[in-house]
Every structure is written in structure tokens, then in C-alpha cells.
N, C-alpha and C. Protein backbone atom coordinates (compact mmCIF):
# COMPACT_ATOMS: atom_id res chain seq x y z
N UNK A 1 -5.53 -10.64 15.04
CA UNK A 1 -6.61 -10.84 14.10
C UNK A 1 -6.37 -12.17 13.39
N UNK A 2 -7.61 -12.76 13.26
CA UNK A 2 -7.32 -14.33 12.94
C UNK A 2 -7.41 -14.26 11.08
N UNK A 3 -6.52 -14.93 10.89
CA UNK A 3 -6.33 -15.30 9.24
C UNK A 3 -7.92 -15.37 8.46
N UNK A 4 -9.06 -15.87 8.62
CA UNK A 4 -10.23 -15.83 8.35
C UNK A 4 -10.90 -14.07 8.27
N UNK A 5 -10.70 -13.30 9.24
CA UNK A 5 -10.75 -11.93 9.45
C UNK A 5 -10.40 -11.04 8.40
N UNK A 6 -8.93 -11.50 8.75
CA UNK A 6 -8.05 -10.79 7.70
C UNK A 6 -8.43 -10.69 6.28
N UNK A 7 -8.95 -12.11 5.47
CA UNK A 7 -8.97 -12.41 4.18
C UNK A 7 -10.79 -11.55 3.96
N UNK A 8 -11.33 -11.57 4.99
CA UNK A 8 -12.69 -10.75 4.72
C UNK A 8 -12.65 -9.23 4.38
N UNK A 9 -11.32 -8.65 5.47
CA UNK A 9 -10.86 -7.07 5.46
C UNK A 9 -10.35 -7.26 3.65
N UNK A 10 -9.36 -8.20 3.53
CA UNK A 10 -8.98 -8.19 1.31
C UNK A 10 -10.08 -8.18 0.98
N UNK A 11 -10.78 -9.10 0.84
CA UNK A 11 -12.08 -9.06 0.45
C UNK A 11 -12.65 -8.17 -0.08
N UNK A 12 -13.74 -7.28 1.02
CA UNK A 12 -13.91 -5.85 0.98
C UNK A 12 -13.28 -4.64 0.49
N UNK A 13 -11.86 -4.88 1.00
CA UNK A 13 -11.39 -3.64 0.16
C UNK A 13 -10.99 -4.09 -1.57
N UNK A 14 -11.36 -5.40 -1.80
CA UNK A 14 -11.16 -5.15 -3.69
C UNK A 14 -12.82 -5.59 -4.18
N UNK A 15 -13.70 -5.72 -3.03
CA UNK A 15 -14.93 -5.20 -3.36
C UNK A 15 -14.93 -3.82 -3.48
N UNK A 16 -14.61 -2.79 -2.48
CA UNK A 16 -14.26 -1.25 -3.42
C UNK A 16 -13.81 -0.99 -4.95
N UNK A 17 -12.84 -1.69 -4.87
CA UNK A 17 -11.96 -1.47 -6.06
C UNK A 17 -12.94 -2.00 -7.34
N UNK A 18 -13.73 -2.99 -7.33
CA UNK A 18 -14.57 -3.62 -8.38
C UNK A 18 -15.73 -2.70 -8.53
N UNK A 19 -16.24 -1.65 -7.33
CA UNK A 19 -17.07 -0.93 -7.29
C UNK A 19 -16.64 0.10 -7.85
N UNK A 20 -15.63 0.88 -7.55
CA UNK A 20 -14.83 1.62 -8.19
C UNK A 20 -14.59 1.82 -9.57
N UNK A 21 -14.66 0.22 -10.27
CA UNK A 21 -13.97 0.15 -11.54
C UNK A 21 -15.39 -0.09 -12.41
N UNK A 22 -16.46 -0.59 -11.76
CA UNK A 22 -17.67 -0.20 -12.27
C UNK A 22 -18.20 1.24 -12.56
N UNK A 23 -17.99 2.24 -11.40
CA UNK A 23 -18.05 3.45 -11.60
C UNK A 23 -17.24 4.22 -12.57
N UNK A 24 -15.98 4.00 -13.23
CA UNK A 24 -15.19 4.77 -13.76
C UNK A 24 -16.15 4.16 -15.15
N UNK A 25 -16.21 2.86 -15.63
CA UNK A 25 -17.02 2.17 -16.51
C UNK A 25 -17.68 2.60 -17.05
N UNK A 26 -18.68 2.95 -16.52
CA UNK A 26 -19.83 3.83 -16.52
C UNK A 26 -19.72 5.47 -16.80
N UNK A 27 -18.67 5.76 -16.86
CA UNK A 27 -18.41 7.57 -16.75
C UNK A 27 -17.58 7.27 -17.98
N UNK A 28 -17.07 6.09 -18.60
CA UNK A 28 -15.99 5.91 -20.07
C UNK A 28 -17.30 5.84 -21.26
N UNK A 29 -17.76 4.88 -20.07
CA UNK A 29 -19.01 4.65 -21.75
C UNK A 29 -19.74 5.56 -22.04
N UNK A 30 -20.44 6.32 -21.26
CA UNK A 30 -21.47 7.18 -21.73
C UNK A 30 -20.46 9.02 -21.40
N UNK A 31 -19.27 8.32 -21.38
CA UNK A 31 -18.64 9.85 -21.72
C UNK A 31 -19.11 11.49 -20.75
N UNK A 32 -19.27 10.83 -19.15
CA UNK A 32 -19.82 11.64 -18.30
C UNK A 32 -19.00 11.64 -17.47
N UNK A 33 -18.74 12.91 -16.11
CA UNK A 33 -17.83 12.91 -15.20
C UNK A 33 -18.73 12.93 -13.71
N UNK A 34 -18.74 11.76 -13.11
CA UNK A 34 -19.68 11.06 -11.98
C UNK A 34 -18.70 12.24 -10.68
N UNK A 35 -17.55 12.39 -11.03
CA UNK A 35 -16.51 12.87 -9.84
C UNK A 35 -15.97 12.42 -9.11
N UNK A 36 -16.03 10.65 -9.18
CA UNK A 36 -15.44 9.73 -8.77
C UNK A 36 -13.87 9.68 -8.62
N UNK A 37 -13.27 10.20 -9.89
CA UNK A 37 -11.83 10.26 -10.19
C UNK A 37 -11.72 11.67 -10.94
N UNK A 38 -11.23 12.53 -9.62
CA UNK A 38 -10.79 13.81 -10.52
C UNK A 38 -9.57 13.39 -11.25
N UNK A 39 -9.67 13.86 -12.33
CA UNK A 39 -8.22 13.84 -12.64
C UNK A 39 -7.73 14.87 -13.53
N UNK A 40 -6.18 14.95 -12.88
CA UNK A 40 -5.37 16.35 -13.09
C UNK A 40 -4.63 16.65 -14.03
N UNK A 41 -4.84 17.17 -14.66
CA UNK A 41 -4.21 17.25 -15.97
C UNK A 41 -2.40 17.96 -15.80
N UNK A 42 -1.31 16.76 -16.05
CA UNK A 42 -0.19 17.00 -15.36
C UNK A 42 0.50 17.79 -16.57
N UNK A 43 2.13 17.93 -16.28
CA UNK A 43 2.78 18.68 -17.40
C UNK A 43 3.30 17.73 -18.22
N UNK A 44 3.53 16.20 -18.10
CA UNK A 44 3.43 15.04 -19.29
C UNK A 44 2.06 15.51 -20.59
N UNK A 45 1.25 15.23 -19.53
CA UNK A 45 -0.03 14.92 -20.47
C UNK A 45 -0.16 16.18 -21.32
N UNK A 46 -0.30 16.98 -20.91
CA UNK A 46 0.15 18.53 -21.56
C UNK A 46 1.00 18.28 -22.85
N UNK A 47 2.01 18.15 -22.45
CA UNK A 47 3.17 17.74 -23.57
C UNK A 47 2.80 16.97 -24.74
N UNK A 48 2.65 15.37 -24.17
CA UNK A 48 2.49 14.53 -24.90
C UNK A 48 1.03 14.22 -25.50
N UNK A 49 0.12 14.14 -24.94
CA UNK A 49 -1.35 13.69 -25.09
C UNK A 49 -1.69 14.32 -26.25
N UNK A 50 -1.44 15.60 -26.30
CA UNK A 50 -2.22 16.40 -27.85
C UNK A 50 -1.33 15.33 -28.83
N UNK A 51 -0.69 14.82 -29.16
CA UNK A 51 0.06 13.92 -30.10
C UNK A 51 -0.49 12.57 -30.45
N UNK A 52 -1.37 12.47 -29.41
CA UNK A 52 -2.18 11.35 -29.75
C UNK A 52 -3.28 11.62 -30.27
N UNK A 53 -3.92 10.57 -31.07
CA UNK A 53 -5.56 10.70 -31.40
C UNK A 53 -6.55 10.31 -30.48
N UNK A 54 -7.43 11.49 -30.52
CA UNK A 54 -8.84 11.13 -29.25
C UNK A 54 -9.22 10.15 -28.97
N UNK A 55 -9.03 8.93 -29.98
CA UNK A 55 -10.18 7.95 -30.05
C UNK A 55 -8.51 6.54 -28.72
N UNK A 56 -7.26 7.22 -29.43
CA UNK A 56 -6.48 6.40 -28.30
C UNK A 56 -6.81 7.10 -26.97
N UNK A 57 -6.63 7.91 -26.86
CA UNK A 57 -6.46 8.85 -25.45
C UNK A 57 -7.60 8.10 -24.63
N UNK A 58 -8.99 7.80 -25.18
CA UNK A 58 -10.74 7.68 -24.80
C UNK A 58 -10.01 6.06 -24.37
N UNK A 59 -9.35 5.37 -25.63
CA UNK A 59 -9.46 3.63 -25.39
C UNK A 59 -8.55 3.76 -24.04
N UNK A 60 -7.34 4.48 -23.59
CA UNK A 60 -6.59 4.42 -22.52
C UNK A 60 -6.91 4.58 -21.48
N UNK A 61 -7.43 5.84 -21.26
CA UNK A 61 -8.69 5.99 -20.27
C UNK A 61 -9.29 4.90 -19.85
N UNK A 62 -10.09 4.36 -20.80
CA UNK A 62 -10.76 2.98 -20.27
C UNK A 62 -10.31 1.74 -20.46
N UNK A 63 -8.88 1.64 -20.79
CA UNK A 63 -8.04 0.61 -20.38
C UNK A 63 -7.69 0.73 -18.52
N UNK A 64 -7.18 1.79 -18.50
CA UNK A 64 -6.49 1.80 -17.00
C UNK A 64 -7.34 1.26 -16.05
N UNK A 65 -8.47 1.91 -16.36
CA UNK A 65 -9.22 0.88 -14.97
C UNK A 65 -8.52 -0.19 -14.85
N UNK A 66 -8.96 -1.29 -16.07
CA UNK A 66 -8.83 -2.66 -15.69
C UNK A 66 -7.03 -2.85 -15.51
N UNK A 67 -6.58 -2.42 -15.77
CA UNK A 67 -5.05 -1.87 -14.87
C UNK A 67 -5.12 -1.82 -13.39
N UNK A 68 -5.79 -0.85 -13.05
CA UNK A 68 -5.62 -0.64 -12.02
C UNK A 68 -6.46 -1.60 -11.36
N UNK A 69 -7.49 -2.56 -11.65
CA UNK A 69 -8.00 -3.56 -10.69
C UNK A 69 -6.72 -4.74 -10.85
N UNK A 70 -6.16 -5.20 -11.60
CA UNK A 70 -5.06 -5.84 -11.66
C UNK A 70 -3.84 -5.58 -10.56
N UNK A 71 -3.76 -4.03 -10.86
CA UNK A 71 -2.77 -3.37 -9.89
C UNK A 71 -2.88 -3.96 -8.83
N UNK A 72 -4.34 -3.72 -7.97
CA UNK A 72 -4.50 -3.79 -7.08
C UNK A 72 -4.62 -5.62 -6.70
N UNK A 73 -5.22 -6.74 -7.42
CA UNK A 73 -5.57 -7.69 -6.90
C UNK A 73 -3.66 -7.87 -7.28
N UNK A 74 -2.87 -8.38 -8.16
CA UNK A 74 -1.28 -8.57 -8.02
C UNK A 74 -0.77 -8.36 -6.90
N UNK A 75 -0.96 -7.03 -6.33
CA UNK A 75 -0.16 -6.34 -5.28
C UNK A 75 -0.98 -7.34 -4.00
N UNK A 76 -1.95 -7.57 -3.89
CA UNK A 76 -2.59 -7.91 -2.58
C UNK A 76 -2.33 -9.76 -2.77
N UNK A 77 -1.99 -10.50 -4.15
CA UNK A 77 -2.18 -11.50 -4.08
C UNK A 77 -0.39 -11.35 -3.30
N UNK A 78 0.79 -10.84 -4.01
CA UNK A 78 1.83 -10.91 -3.31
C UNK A 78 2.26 -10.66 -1.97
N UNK A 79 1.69 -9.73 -1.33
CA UNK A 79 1.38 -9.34 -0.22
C UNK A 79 1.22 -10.46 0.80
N UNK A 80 -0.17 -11.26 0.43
CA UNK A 80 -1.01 -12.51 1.16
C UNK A 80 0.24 -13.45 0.87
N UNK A 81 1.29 -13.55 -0.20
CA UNK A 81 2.38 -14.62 -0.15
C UNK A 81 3.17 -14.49 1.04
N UNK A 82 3.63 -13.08 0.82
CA UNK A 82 4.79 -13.12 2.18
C UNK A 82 4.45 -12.86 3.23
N UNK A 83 3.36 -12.41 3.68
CA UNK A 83 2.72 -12.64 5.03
C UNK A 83 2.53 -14.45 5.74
N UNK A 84 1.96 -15.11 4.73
CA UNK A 84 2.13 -16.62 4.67
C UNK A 84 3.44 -16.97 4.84
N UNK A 85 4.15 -17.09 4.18
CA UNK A 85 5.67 -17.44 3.78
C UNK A 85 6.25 -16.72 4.91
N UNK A 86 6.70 -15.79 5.47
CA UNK A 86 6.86 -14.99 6.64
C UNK A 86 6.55 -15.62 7.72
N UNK A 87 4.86 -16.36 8.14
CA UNK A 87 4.76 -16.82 8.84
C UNK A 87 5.28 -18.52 9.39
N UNK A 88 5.63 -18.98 7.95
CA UNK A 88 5.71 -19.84 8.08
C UNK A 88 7.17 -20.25 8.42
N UNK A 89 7.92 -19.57 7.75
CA UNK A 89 9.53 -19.66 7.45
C UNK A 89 10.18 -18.20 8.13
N UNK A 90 9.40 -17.53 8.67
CA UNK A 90 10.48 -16.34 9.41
C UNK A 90 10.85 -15.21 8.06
N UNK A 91 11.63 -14.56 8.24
CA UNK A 91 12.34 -13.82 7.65
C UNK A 91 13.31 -14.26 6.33
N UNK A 92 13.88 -15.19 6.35
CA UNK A 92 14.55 -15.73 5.57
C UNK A 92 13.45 -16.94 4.23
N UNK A 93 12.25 -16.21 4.42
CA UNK A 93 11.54 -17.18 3.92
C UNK A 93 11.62 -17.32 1.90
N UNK A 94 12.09 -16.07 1.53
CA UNK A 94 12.41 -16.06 0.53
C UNK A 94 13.33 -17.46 0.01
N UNK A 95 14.80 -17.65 0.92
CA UNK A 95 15.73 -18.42 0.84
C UNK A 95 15.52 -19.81 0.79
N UNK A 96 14.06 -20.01 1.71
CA UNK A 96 13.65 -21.46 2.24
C UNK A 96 13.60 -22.21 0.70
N UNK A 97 13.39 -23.58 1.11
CA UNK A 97 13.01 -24.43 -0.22
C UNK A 97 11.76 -24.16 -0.55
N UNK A 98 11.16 -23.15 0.14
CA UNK A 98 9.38 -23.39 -0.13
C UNK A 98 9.33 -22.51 -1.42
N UNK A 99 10.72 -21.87 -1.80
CA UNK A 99 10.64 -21.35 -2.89
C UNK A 99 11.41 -22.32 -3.79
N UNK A 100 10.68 -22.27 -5.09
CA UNK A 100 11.99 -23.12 -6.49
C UNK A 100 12.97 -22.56 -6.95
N UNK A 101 14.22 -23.52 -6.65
CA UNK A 101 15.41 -22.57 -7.47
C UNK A 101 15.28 -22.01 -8.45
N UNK A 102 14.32 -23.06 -9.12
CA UNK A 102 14.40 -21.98 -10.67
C UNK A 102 13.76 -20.57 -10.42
N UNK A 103 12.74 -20.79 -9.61
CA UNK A 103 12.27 -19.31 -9.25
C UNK A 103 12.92 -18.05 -9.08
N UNK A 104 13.47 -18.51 -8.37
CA UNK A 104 14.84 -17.70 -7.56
C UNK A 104 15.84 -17.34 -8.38
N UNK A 105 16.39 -18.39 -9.45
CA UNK A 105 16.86 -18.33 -9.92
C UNK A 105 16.59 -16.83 -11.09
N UNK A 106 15.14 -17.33 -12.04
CA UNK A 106 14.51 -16.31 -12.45
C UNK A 106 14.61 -14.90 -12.48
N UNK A 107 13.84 -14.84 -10.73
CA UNK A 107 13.75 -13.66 -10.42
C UNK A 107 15.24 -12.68 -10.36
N UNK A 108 16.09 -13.33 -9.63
CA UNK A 108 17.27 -12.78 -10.01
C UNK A 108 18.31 -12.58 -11.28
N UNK A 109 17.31 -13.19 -12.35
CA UNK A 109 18.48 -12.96 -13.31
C UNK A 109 17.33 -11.48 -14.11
N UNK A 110 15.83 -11.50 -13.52
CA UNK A 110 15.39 -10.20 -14.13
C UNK A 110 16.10 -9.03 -13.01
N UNK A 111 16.10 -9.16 -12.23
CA UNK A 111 16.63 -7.79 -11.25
C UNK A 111 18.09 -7.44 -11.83
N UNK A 112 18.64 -8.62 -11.97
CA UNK A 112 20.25 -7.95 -12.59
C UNK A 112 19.86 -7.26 -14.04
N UNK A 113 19.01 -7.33 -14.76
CA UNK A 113 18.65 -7.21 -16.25
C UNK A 113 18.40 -5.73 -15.60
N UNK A 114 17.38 -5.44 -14.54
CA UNK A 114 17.18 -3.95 -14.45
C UNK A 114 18.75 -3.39 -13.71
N UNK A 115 19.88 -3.76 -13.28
CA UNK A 115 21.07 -3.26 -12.84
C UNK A 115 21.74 -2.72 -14.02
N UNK A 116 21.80 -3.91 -15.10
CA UNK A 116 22.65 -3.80 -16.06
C UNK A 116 22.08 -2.84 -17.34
N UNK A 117 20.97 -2.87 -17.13
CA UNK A 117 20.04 -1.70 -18.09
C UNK A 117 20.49 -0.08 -17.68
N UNK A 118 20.84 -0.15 -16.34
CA UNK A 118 21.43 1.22 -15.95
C UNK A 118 19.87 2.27 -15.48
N UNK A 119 18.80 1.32 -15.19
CA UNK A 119 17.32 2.10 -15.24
C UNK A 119 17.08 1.60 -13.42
N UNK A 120 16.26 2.16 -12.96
CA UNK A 120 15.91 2.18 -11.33
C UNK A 120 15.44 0.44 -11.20
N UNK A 121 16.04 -0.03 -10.44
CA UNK A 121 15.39 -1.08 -10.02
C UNK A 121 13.94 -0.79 -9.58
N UNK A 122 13.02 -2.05 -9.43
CA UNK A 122 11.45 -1.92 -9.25
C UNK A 122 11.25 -1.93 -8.02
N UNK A 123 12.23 -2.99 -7.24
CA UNK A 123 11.94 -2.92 -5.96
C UNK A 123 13.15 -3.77 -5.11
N UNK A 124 13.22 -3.69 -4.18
CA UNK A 124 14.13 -4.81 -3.03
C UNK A 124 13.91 -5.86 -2.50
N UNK A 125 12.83 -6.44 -3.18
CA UNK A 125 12.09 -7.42 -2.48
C UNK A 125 11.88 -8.44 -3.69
N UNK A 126 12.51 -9.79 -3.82
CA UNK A 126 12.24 -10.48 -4.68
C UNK A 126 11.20 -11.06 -5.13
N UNK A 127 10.08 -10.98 -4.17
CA UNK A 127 9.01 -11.05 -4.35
C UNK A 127 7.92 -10.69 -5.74
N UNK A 128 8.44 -8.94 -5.83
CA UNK A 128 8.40 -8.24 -7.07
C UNK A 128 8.63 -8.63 -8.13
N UNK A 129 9.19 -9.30 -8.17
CA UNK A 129 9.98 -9.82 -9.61
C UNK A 129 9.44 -10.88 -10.29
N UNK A 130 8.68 -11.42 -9.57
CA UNK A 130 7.77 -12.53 -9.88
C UNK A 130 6.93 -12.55 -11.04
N UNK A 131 6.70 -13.40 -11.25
CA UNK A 131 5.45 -13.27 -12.79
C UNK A 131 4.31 -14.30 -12.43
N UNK A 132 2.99 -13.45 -12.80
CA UNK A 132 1.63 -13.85 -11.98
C UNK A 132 1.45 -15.72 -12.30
N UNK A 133 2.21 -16.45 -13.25
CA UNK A 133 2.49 -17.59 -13.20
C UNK A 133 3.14 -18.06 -11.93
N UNK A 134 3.87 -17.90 -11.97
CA UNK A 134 5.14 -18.19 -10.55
C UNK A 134 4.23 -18.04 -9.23
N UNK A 135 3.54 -16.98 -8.92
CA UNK A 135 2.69 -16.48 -8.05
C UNK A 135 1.88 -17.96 -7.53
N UNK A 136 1.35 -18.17 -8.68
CA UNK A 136 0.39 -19.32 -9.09
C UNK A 136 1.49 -20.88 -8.55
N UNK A 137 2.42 -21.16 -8.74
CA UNK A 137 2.98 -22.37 -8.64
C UNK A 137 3.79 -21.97 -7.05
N UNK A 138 4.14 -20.84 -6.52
CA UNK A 138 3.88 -20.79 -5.19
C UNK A 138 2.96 -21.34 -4.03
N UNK A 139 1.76 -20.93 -4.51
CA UNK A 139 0.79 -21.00 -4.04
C UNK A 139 0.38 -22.46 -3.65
N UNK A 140 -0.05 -22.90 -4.85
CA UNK A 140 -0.28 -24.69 -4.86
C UNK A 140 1.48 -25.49 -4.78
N UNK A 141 2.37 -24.62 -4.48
CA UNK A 141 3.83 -26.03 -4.34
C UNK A 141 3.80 -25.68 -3.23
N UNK A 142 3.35 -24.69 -2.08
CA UNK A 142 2.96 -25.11 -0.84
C UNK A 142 1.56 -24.65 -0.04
N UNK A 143 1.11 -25.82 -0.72
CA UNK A 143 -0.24 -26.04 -0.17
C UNK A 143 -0.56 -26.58 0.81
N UNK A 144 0.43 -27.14 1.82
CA UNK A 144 -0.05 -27.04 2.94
C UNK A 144 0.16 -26.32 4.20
N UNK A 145 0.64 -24.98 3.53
CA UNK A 145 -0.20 -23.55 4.69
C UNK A 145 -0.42 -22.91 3.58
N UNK A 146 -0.79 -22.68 2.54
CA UNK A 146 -2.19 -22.11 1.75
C UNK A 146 -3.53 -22.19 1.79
N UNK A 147 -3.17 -24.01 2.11
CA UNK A 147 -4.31 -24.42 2.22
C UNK A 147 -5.52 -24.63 3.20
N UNK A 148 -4.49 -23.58 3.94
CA UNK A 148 -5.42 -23.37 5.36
C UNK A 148 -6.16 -21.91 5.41
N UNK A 149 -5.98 -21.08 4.13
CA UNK A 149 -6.53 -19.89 3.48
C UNK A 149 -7.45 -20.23 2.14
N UNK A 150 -7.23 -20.75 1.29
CA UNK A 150 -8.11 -21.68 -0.04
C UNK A 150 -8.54 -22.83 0.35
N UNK A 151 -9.88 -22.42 -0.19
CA UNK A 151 -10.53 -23.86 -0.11
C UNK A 151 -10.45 -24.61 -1.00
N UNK A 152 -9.98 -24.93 -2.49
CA UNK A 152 -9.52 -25.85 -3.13
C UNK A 152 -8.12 -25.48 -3.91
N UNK A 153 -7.09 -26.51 -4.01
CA UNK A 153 -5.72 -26.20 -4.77
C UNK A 153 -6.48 -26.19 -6.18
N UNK A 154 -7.43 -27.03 -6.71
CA UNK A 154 -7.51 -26.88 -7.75
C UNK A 154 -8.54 -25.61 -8.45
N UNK A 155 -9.42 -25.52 -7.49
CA UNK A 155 -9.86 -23.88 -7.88
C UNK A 155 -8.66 -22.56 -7.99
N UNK A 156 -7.55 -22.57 -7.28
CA UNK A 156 -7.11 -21.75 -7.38
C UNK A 156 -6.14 -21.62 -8.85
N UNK A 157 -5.57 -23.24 -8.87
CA UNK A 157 -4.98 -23.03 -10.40
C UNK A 157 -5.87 -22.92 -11.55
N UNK A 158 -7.31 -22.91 -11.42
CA UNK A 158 -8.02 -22.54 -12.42
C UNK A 158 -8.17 -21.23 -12.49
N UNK A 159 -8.41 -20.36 -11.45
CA UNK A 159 -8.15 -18.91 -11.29
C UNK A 159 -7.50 -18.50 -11.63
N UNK A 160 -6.47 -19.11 -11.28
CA UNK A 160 -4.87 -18.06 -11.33
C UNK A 160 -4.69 -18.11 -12.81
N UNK A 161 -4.83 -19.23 -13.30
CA UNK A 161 -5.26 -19.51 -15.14
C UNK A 161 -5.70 -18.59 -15.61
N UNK A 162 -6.94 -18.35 -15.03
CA UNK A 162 -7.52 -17.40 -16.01
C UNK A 162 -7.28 -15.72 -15.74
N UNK A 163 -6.98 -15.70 -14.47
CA UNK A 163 -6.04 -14.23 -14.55
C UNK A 163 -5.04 -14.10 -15.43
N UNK A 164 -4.34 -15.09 -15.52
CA UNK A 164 -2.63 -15.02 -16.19
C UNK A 164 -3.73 -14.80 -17.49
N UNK A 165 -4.50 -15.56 -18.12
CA UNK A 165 -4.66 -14.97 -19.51
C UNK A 165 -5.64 -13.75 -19.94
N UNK A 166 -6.83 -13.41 -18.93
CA UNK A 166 -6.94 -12.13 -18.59
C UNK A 166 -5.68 -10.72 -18.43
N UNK A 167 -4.96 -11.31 -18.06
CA UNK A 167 -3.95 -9.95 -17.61
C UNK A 167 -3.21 -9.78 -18.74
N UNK A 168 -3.16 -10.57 -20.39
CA UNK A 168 -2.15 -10.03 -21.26
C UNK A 168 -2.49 -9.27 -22.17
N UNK A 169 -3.52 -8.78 -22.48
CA UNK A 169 -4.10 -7.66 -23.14
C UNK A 169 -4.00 -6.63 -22.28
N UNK A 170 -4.18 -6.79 -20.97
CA UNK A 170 -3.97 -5.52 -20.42
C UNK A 170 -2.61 -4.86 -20.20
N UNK A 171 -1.71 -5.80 -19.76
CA UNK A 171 -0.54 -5.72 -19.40
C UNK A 171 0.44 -5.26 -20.60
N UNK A 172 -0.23 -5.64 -21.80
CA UNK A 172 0.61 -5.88 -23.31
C UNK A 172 -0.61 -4.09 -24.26
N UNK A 173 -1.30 -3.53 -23.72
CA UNK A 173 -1.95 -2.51 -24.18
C UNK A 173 -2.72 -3.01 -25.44
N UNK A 174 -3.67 -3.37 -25.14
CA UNK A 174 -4.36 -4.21 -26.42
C UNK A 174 -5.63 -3.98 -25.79
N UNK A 175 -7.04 -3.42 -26.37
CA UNK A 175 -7.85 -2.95 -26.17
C UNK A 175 -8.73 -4.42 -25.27
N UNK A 176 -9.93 -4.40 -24.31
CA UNK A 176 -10.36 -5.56 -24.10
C UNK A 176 -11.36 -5.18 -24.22
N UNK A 177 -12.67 -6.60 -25.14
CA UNK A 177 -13.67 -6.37 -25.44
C UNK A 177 -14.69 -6.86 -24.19
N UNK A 178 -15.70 -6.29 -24.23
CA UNK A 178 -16.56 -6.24 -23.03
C UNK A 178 -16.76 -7.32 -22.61
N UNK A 179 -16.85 -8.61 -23.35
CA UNK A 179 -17.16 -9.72 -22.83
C UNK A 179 -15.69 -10.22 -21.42
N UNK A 180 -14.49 -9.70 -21.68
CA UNK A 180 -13.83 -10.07 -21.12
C UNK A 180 -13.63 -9.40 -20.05
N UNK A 181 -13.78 -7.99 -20.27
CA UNK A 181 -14.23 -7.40 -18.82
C UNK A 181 -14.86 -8.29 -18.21
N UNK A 182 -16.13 -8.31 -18.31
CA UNK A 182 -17.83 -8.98 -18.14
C UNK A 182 -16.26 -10.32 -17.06
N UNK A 183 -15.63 -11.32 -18.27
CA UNK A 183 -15.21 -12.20 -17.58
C UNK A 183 -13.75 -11.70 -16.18
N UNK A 184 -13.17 -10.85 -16.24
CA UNK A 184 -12.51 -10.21 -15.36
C UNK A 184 -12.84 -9.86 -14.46
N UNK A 185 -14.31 -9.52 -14.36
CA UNK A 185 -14.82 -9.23 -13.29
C UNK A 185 -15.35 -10.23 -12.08
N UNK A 186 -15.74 -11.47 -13.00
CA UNK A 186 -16.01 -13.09 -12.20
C UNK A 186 -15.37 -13.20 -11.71
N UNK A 187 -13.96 -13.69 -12.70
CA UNK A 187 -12.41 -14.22 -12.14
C UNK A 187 -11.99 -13.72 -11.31
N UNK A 188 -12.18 -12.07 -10.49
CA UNK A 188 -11.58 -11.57 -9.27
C UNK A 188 -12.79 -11.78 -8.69
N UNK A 189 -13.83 -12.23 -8.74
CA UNK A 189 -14.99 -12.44 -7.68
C UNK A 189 -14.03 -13.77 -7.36
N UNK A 190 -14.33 -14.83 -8.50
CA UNK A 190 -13.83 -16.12 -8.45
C UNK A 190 -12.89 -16.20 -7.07
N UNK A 191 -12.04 -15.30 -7.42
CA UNK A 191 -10.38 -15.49 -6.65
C UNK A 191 -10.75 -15.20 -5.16
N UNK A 192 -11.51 -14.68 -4.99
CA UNK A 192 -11.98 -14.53 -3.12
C UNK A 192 -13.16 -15.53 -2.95
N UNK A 193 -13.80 -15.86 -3.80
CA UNK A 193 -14.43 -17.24 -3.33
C UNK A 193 -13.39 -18.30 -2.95
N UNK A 194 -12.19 -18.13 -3.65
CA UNK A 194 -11.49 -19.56 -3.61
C UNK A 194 -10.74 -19.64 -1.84
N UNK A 195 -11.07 -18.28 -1.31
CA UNK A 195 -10.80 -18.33 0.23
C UNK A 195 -11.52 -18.74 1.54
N UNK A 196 -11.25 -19.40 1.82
CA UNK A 196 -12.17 -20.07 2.87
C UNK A 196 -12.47 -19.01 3.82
């Protein structure tokens, strides 16, 4: 399957996810259950949730969406790295120069932080460890096999811009006002326009 293919199959499936996150939207605001997302009331929530006030429980609820469209475009933007990087550099592509020491550097001094914390590491793959900045200076410090997936380096660091400052209210639990939805929702349109 040719690289052009592929980026149409991402595409589509976080066109679901935007469809998806419209639908849950719509069932937060007007306080209705469409049946879109059953959801199960576990033995946490049991526990803990009565301890909260309704009006947090309602704002969390309709925080997670935009969580979970994040979830999902993060995971798929890292993904599209090491498939690239993979292709380009093999297996060892992590090691190559196409990554920055400091990067590297970085990432490994957060993975030892989760060793020495004595708490589960996140993952085995340094990739993970990354911060949606870094993601971003990947991308455009090798732009020329990116750039055979984006159609401009500089559209994408405007994107990736405005994700990184889109994503800290969400990431940091801070309520987001509709206009920025409204703009979250461009910016991941944005980010698959920027693919050729």
C-alpha cells in the first residue's frame, strides 16, 4: 500500500473520531444518552465519584472527549514517526542522527524518572516519551522524507503550534471554552490537510 493510501486510511479513521467527538458533544450539552458510548459504571467510580460535585463529574465527562481526540491524533502522529523513521533508517532508527541528542537525551532522563519513582514504566519504546513539541522538531529536522508525506514544513510547524497550545488545558485538566473546541476541531482538520 502506497504512502498516499495509507495517510487517506489516518485520515478517515480520525474523521470517525471527530465524528465521534461531535456525537458525545452533543449528548454533554443537552444532557441526553444518543447510545453512542455506553458507559459502565466501574468499582473506582462507585467509590470515588460520589465525593465529587455533579457540576465536576458533568465538566469531566465533557472534558474527556477532547482527551480522547488528542489520545487518538498523539498516538497516530507517533506512530506515522516510526513507520517513517523505520523506513528510512531500519530498526535502529531511534539511534540514527535523524534523532537530537538532546532528544534522546531528554527522553531518557524522563524514563529513568519513571524507574526511580518505583511506578510502571509507560512504555519500551522511546518514542513514548516524547513531548508533542519534540514530535514537532522531528518532523521538520527531517524534512526530507516527511516531506514526501506534508505538503508544507511550514504548515506543519504552524499546526503542530497550535496543537501544543490546544493540548494544555486539556492535558493540565482545565475546563475548555467552546470557542477552542470550535478551534481544536480545525487544527486536527488542519493537520491532515497538511498531508499531501
Amino acid at each position: 500500500m502506497n504512502k498516499k493510501a495509507v495517510n487517506h486510511i489516518r485520515a478517515f479513521g480520525m474523521t470517525g473520531c471527530l465524528i465521534s467527538d461531535e456525537i458525545r458533544s452533543i449528548e454533554n450539552e443537552y444532557n441526553i444518552e444518543l447510545g453512542h458510548h455506553a458507559r459502565e459504571s466501574t468499582v473506582d467510580e462507585a467509590r470515588f465519584y460520589p465525593q465529587f460535585e455533579q457540576a465536576v463529574r458533568a465538566e469531566a465527562a465533557n472534558m474527556s472527549q477532547h482527551y480522547e481526540l488528542f489520545y487518538c491524533l498523539e498516538t497516530s502522529i507517533r506512530k506515522l514517526l516510526v513507520d517513517v523513521l523505520f523506513d528510512a533508517e531500519g530498526s535502529n532508527w531511534w539511534s540514527s542522527e535523524r534523532i537530537a541528542q538532546r532528544i534522546r537525551d531528554d527522553v531518557k532522563s524522563r524514563a529513568q524518572k519513571e524507574v526511580d519513582s518505583g511506578i510502571s514504566r509507560r512504555s519500551d519504546n522511546e518514542i513514548d516519551y516524547t513531548t508533542f513539541g519534540e514530535l514537532s522538531v522531528i518532523i521538520t529536522g527531517n524534512w526530507d522524507i516527511f516531506g514526501t508525506i506534508f505538503n508544507s514544513r511550514r504548515a506543519v510547524e504552524r499546526v503542530m503550534g497550535s496543537l501544543n497550545l490546544l493540548r494544555g488545558p486539556i492535558a493540565h485538566c482545565c475546563p475548555v471554552t467552546e470557542d477552542e473546541v470550535d478551534r481544536l476541531h480545525l487544527t486536527v482538520k488542519d493537520w491532515f490537510r497538511t498531508m499531501s
